[in-house]
Protein backbone atom coordinates (compact mmCIF):
# COMPACT_ATOMS: atom_id res chain seq x y z
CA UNK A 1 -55.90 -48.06 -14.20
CA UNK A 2 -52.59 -49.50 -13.52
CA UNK A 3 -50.52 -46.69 -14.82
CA UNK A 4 -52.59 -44.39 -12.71
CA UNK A 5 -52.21 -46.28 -9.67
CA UNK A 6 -48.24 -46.81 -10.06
CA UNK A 7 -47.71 -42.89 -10.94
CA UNK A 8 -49.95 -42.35 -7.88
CA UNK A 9 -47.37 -44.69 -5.73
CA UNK A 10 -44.72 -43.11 -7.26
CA UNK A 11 -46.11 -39.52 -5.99
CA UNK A 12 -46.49 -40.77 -2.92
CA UNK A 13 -42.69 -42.46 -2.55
CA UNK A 14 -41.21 -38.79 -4.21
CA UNK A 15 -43.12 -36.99 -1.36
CA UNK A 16 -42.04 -39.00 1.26
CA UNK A 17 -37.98 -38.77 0.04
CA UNK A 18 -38.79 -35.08 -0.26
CA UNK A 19 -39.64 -34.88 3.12
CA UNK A 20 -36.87 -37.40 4.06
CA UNK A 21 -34.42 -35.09 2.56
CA UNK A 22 -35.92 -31.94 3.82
CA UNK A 23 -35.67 -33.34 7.72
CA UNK A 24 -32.53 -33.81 6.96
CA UNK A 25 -31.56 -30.47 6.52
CA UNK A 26 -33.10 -29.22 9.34
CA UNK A 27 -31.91 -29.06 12.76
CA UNK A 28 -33.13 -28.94 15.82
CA UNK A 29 -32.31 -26.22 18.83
CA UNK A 30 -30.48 -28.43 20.83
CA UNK A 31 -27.86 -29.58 18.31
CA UNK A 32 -27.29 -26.30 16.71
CA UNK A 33 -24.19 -24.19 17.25
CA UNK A 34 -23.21 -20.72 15.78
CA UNK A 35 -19.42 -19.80 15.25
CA UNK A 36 -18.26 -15.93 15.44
CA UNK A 37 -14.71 -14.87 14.21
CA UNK A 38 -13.94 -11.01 15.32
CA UNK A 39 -10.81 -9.37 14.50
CA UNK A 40 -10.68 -7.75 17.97
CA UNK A 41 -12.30 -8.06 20.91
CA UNK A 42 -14.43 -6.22 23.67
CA UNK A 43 -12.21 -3.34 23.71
CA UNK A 44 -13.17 -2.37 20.11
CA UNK A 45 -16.15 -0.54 19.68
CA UNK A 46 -16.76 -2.36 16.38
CA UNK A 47 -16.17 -5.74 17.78
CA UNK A 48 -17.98 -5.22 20.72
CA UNK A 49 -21.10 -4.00 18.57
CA UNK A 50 -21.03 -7.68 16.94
CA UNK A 51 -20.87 -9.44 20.12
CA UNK A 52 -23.65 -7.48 22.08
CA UNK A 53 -25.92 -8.09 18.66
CA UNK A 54 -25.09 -11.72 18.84
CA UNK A 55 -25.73 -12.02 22.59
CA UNK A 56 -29.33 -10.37 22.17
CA UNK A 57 -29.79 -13.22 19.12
CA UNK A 58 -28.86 -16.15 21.26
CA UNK A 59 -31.33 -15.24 23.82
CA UNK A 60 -34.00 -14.46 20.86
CA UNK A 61 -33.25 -18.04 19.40
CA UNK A 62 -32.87 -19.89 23.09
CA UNK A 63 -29.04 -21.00 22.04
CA UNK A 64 -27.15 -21.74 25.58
CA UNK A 65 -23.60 -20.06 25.87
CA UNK A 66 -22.08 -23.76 24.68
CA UNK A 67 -24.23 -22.90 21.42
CA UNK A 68 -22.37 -20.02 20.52
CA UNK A 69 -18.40 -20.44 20.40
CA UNK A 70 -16.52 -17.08 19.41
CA UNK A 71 -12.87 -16.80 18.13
CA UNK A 72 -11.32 -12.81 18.82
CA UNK A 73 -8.42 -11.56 17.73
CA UNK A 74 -8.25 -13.33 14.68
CA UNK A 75 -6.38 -10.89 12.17
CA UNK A 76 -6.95 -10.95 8.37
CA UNK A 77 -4.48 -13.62 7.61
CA UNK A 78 -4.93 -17.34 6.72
CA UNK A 79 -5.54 -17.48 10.79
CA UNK A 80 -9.03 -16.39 9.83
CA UNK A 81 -9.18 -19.83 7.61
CA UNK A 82 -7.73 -21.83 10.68
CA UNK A 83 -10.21 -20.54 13.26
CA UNK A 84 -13.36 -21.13 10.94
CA UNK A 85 -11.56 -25.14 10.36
CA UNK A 86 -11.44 -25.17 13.91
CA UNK A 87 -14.56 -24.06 14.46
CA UNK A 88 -16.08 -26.50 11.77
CA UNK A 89 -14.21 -29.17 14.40
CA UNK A 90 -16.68 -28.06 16.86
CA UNK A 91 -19.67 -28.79 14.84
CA UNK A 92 -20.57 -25.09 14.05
CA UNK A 93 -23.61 -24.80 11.80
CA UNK A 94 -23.30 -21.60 10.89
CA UNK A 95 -19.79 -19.57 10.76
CA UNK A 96 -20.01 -15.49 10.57
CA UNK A 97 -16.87 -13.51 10.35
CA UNK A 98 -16.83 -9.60 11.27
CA UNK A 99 -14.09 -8.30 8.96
CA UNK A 100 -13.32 -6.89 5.54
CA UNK A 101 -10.13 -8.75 5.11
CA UNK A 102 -11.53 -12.00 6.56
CA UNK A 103 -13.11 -12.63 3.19
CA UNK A 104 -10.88 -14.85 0.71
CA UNK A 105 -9.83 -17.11 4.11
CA UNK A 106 -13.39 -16.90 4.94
CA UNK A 107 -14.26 -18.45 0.80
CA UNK A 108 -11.58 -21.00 0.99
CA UNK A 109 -13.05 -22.09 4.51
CA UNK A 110 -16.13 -22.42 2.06
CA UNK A 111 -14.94 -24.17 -0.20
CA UNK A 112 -13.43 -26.48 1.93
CA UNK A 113 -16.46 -27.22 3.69
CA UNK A 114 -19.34 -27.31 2.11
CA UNK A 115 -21.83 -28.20 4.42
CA UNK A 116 -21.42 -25.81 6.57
CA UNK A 117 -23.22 -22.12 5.74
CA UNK A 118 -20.21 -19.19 5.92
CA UNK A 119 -21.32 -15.50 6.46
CA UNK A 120 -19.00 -12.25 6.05
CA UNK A 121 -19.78 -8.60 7.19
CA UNK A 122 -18.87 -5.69 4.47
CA UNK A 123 -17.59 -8.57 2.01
CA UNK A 124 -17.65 -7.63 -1.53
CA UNK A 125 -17.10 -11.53 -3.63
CA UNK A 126 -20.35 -13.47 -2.50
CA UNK A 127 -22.44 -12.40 -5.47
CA UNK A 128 -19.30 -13.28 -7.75
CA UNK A 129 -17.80 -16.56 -6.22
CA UNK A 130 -21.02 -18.23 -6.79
CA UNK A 131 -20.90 -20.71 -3.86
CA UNK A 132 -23.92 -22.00 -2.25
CA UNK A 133 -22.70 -21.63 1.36
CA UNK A 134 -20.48 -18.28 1.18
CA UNK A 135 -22.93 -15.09 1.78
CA UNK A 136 -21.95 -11.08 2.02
CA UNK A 137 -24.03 -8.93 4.49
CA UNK A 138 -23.90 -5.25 4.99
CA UNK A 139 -26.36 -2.55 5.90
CA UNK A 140 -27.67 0.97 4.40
CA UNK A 141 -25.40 2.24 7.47
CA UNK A 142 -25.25 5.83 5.31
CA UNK A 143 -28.72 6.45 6.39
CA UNK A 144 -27.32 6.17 9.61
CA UNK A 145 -24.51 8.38 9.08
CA UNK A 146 -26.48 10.95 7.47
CA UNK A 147 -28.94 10.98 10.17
CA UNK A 148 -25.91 11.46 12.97
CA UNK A 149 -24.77 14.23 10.55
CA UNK A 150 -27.62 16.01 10.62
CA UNK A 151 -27.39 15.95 14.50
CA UNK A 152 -23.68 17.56 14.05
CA UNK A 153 -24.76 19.98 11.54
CA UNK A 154 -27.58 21.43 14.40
CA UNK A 155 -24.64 21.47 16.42
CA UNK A 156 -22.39 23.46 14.09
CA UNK A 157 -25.92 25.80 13.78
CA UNK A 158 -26.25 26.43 17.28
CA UNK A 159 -22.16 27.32 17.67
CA UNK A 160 -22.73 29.67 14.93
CA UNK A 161 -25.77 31.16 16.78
CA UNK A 162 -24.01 31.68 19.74
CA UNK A 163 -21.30 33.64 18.44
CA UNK A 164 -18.78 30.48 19.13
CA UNK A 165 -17.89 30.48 15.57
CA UNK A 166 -18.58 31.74 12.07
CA UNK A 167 -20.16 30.28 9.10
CA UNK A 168 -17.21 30.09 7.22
CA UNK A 169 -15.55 28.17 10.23
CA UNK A 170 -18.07 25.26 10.47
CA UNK A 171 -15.26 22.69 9.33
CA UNK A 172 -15.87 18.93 11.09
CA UNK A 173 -13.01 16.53 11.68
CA UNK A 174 -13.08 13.00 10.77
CA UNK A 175 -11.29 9.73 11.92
CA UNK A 176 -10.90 7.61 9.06
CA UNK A 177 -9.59 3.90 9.44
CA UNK A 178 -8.71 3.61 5.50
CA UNK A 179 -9.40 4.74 2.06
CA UNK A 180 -11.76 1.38 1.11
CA UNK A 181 -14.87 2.60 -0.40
CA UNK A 182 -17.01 1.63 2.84
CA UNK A 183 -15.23 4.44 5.25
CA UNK A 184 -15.30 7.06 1.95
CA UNK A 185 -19.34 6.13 1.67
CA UNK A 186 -20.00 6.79 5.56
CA UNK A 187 -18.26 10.01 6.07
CA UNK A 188 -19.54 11.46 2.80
CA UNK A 189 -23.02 10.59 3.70
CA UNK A 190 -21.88 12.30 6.95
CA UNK A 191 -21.03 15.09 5.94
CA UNK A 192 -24.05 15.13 3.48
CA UNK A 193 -26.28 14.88 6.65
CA UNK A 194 -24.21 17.97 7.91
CA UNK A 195 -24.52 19.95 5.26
CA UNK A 196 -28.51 19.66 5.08
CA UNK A 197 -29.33 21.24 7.62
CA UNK A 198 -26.10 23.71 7.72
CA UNK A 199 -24.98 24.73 4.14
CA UNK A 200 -21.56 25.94 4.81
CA UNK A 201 -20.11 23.24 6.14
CA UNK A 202 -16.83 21.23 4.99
CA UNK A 203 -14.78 18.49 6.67
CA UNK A 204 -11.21 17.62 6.93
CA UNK A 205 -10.59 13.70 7.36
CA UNK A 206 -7.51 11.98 8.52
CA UNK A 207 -6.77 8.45 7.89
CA UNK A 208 -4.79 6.34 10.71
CA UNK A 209 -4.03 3.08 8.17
CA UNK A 210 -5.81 0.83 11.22
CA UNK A 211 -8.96 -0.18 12.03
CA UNK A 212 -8.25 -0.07 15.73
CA UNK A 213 -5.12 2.00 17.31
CA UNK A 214 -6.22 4.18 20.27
CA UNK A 215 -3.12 6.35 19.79
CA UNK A 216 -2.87 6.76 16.11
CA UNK A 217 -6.63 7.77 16.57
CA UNK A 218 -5.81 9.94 19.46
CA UNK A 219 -2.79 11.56 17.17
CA UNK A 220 -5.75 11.94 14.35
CA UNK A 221 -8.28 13.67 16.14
CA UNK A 222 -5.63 15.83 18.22
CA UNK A 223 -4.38 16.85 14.49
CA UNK A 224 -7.84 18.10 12.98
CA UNK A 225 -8.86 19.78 15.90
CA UNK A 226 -5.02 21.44 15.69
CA UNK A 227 -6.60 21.90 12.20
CA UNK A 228 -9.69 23.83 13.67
CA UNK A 229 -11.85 21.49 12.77
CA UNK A 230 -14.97 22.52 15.99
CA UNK A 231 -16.49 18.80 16.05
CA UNK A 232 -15.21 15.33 15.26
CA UNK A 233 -16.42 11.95 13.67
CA UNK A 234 -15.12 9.09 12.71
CA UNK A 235 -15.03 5.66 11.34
CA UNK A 236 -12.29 3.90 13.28
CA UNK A 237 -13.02 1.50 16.46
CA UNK A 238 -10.95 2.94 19.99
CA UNK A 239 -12.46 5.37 22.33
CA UNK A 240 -9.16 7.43 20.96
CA UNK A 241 -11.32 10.14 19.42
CA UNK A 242 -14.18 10.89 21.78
CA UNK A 243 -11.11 10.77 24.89
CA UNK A 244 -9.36 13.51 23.02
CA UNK A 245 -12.73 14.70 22.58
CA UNK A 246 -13.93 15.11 26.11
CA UNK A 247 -10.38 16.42 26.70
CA UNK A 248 -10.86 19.24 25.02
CA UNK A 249 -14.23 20.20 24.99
CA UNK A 250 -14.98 19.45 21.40
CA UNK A 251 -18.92 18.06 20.20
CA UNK A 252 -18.36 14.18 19.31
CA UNK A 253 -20.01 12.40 17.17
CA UNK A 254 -19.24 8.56 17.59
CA UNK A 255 -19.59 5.28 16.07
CA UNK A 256 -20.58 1.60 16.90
CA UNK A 257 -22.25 2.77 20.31
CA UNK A 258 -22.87 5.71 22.93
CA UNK A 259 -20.01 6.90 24.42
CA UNK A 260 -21.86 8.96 26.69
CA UNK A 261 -20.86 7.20 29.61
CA UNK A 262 -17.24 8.40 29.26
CA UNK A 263 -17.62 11.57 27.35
CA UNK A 264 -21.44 13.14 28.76
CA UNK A 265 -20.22 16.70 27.86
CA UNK A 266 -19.18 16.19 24.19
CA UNK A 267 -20.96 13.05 23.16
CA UNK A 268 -23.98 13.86 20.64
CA UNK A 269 -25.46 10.63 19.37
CA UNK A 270 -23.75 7.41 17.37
CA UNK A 271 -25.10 5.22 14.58
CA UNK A 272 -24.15 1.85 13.98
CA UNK A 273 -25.20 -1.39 12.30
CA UNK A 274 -27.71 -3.56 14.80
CA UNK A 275 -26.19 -7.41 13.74
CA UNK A 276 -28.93 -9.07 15.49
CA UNK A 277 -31.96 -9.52 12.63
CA UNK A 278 -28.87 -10.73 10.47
CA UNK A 279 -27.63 -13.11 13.29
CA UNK A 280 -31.41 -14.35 13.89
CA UNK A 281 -31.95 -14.65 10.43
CA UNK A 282 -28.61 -16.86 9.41
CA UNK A 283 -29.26 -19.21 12.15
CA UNK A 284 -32.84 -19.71 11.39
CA UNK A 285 -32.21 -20.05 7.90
CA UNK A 286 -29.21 -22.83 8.84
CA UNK A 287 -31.93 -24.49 11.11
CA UNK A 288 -34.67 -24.82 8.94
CA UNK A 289 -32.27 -25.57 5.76
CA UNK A 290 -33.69 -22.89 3.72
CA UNK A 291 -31.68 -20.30 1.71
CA UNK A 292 -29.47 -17.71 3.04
CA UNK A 293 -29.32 -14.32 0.88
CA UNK A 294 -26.12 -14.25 -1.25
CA UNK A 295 -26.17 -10.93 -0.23
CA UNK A 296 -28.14 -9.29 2.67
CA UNK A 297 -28.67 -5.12 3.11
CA UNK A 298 -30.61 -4.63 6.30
CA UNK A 299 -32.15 -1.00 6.68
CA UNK A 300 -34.00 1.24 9.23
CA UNK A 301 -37.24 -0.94 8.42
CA UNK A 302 -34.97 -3.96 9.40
CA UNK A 303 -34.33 -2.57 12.79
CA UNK A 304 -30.43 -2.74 11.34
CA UNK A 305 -29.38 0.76 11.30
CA UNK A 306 -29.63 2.11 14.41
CA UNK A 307 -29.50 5.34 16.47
CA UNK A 308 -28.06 5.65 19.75
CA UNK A 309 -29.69 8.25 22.24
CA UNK A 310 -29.37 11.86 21.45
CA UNK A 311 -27.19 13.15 24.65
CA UNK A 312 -29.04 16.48 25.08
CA UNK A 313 -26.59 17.62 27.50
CA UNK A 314 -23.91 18.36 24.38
CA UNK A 315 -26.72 18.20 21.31
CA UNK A 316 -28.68 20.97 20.17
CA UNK A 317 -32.46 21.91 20.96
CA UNK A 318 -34.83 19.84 18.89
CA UNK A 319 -32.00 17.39 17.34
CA UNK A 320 -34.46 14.07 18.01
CA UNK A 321 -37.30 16.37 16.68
CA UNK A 322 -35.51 16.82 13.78
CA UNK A 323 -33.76 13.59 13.12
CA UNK A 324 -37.49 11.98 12.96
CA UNK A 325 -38.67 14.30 10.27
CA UNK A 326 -36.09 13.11 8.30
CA UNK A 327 -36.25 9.82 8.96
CA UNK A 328 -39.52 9.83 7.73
CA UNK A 329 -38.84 11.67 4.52
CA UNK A 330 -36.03 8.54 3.70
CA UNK A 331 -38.71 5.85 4.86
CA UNK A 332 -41.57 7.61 1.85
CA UNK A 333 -39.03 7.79 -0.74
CA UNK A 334 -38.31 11.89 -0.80
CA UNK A 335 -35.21 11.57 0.62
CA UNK A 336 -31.87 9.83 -0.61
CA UNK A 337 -28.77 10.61 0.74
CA UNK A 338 -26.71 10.80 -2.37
CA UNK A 339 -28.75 13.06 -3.86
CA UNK A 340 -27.01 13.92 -6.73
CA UNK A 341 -28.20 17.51 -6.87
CA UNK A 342 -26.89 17.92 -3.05
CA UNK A 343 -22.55 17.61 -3.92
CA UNK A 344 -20.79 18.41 -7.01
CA UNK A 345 -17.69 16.55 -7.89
CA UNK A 346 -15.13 19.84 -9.27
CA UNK A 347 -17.70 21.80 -9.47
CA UNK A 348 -19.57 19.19 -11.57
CA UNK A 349 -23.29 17.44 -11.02
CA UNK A 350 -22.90 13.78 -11.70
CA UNK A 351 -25.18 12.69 -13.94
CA UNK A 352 -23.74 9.11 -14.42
CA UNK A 353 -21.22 7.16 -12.47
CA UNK A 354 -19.75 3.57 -13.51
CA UNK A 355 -18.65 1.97 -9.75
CA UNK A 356 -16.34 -0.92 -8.78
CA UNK A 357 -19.27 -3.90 -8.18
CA UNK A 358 -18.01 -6.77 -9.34
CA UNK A 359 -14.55 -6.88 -7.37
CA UNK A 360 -11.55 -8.13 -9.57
CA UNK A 361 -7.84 -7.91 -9.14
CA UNK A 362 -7.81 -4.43 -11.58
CA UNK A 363 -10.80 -2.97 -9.61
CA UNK A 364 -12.59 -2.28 -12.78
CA UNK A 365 -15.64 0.08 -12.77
CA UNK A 366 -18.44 -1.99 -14.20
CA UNK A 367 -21.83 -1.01 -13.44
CA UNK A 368 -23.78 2.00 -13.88
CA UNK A 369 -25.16 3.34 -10.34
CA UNK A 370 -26.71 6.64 -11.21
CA UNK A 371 -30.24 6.75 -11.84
CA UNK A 372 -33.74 9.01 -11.10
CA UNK A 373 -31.40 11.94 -9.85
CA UNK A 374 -29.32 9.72 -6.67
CA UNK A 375 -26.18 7.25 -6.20
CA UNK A 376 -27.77 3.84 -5.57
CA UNK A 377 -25.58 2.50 -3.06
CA UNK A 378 -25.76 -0.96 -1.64
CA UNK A 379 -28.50 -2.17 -4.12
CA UNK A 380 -26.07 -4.22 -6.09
CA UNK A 381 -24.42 -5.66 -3.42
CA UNK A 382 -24.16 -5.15 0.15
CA UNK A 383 -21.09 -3.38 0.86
CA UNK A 384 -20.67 -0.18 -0.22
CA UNK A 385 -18.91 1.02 -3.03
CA UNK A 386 -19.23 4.77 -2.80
CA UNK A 387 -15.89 6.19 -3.99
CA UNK A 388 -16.60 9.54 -4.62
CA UNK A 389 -14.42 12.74 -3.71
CA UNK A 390 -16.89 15.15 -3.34
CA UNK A 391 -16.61 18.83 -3.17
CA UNK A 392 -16.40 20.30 0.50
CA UNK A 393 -14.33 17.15 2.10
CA UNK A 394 -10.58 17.61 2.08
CA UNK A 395 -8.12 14.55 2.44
CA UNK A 396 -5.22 15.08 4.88
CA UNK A 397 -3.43 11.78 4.29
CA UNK A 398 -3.84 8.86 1.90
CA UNK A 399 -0.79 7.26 2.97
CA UNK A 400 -1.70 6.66 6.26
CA UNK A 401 2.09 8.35 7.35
């Protein structure tokens, strides 16, 4: 009887610590605050997108403006590491940086402080580094991108219709920041979504060596449509593009956000990542002391890929029509948009495909991604790691010159 009752006490006491400890790790509204590093501010589309997403979370969570302390401009240098110290100095909870390059200053910030939870947009090392407060997020923004494609490639349909051009001169222009495998993923899903509903399509894409430079992006878009390229993309984060755009009467297809405001006769329709069920999520997680993903991939379902109104002053007849059929077809599974049957590689189907995963200093291809007939991209890790040169897309510049 005695042993029962003492391992019954003893029950009892290991409950209570449990609890003990988990109170501990939770946290209540009022002392919780959120820290935000951007590598730009409002005047970048991409930074901009990140704020607006974590201004719609704070009022979803009840956080007051005091709750939520952001740090812009901070450029990928060990200034990143000294804004998230700071911001650890301010009793910040939760710390999510918006950069690629933020990463390693973002880990040793991690390592450094290890009560404190550290998120990263389009990181690549969480699911290596193997700390318990460093996380990677990303979403499957090449749904998005193929869905805006498909709106250009009605465009290019309707141009060739009308007499405006040929077949054989549907050629899109695209604004690429660099050659990382995240920018090579979203305009070849682009330019997949293109091609699916107009077969003839190719695309010329110019690199600026910048995430954000109005005028080198100005200079790129001038150049392909120089280039007779009829409509332009693009993956960089200034208004550059769609200005030169609206300039010269050229269909637009942007990123991070409408630009219809500025551009109503060229501006088609944008996709961009929606931060704020990743924000939410993070911060409720840091709250309730409960585990964050090491890596996070938030989809359509999510509500994290996102659509911007189709402009039907500059898009063609039945683009939303269209872009909902297919949108269905990706939600059930019939649709993925690296088909491998839909882009040969020299003239090649790919039937396997060893990509860059697990990041290291070589960049050594390590795990197989091919599989039931498409490219599985961001299942074994967030970011993307697309890094194929199809067939159809030609390369102006890789030296950003």
């Amino acid at each position: 009887m005695f042993k029962k009752v003492l391992s019954l006490c003893l029950a009892v006491l290991m409950v209570a610590a449990l609890g003990v400890f988990m109170s501990s790790c939770e946290k209540t509204n009022d002392d919780f605050k959120l820290g935000v590093i951007l590598l730009h501010d409002e005047a970048s589309t991409y930074d901009l997108n990140f704020i607006e997403a974590v201004e719609r979370a704070k009022t979803q969570l009840g956080l007051t403006d005091a709750q939520v302390i952001y740090k812009k401009n901070i450029p990928e240098s060990n200034e990143c590491y000294e804004a998230a110290a700071d911001l650890v100095d301010e009793g910040c909870d939760v710390i999510f940086a918006d950069s690629f390059g933020h990463e390693t200053y973002m880990i040793k910030a991690a390592k450094e402080f290890t009560s404190v939870q550290f998120c990263h947009a389009t990181g690549t090392m969480a699911h290596t580094e193997g700390l318990a407060n460093y996380h990677n997020a990303f979403a499957s923004i090449y749904e998005g991108r193929f869905l805006a494609g498909v709106a250009a490639g009605l465009k290019l349909n309707e141009m060739i219709e009308a007499g405006t051009i040929t077949a054989e001169q549907a050629k899109i222009g695209y604004v690429g920041a660099f050659t990382y495998a995240e920018v090579i993923s979203g305009y070849t899903s682009f330019y997949l979504g293109a091609k699916y509903v107009c077969p003839s399509v190719t695309m010329d894409v110019q690199f600026t060596g910048s995430w954000y430079d109005e005028i080198k992006e100005k200079d790129a878009a001038t150049a392909l449509i120089n280039n007779n390229c009829v409509l332009i993309s693009q993956h960089a984060d200034s208004m550059g593009a769609p200005s030169v755009c609206e300039e010269k009467n050229v269909p637009n297809v942007s990123y991070n956000g409408s630009t219809v405001a500025s551009c109503p006769n060229t501006f088609i329709i944008s996709s961009k990542i929606d931060w704020t069920p990743y924000v939410v999520y993070i911060c409720e997680s840091a709250k309730a002391g409960t585990e964050i993903a090491v890596d996070w991939t938030g989809t359509i379902a999510t509500g994290s890929v996102a659509l911007a109104e189709v402009n039907t002053q500059a898009a063609a007849e039945g683009t939303q029509a269209k872009i909902d059929e297919i949108k269905a077809l990706m939600a059930s599974g019939d649709l993925h948009v690296f088909d491998t049957a839909t882009f040969t590689v020299g003239g090649e189907t790919l039937t396997s495909y060893m990509a860059d995963v697990d990041t290291d200093a070589a960049y050594e291809k390590d795990t197989e991604v091919i599989a039931d007939g498409y490219f599985h991209e961001s299942e074994f890790r967030s970011a993307p790691y697309f890094d194929i040169q199809i067939d159809g897309i030609t390369l102006l510049n890789t030296n950003f010159g």
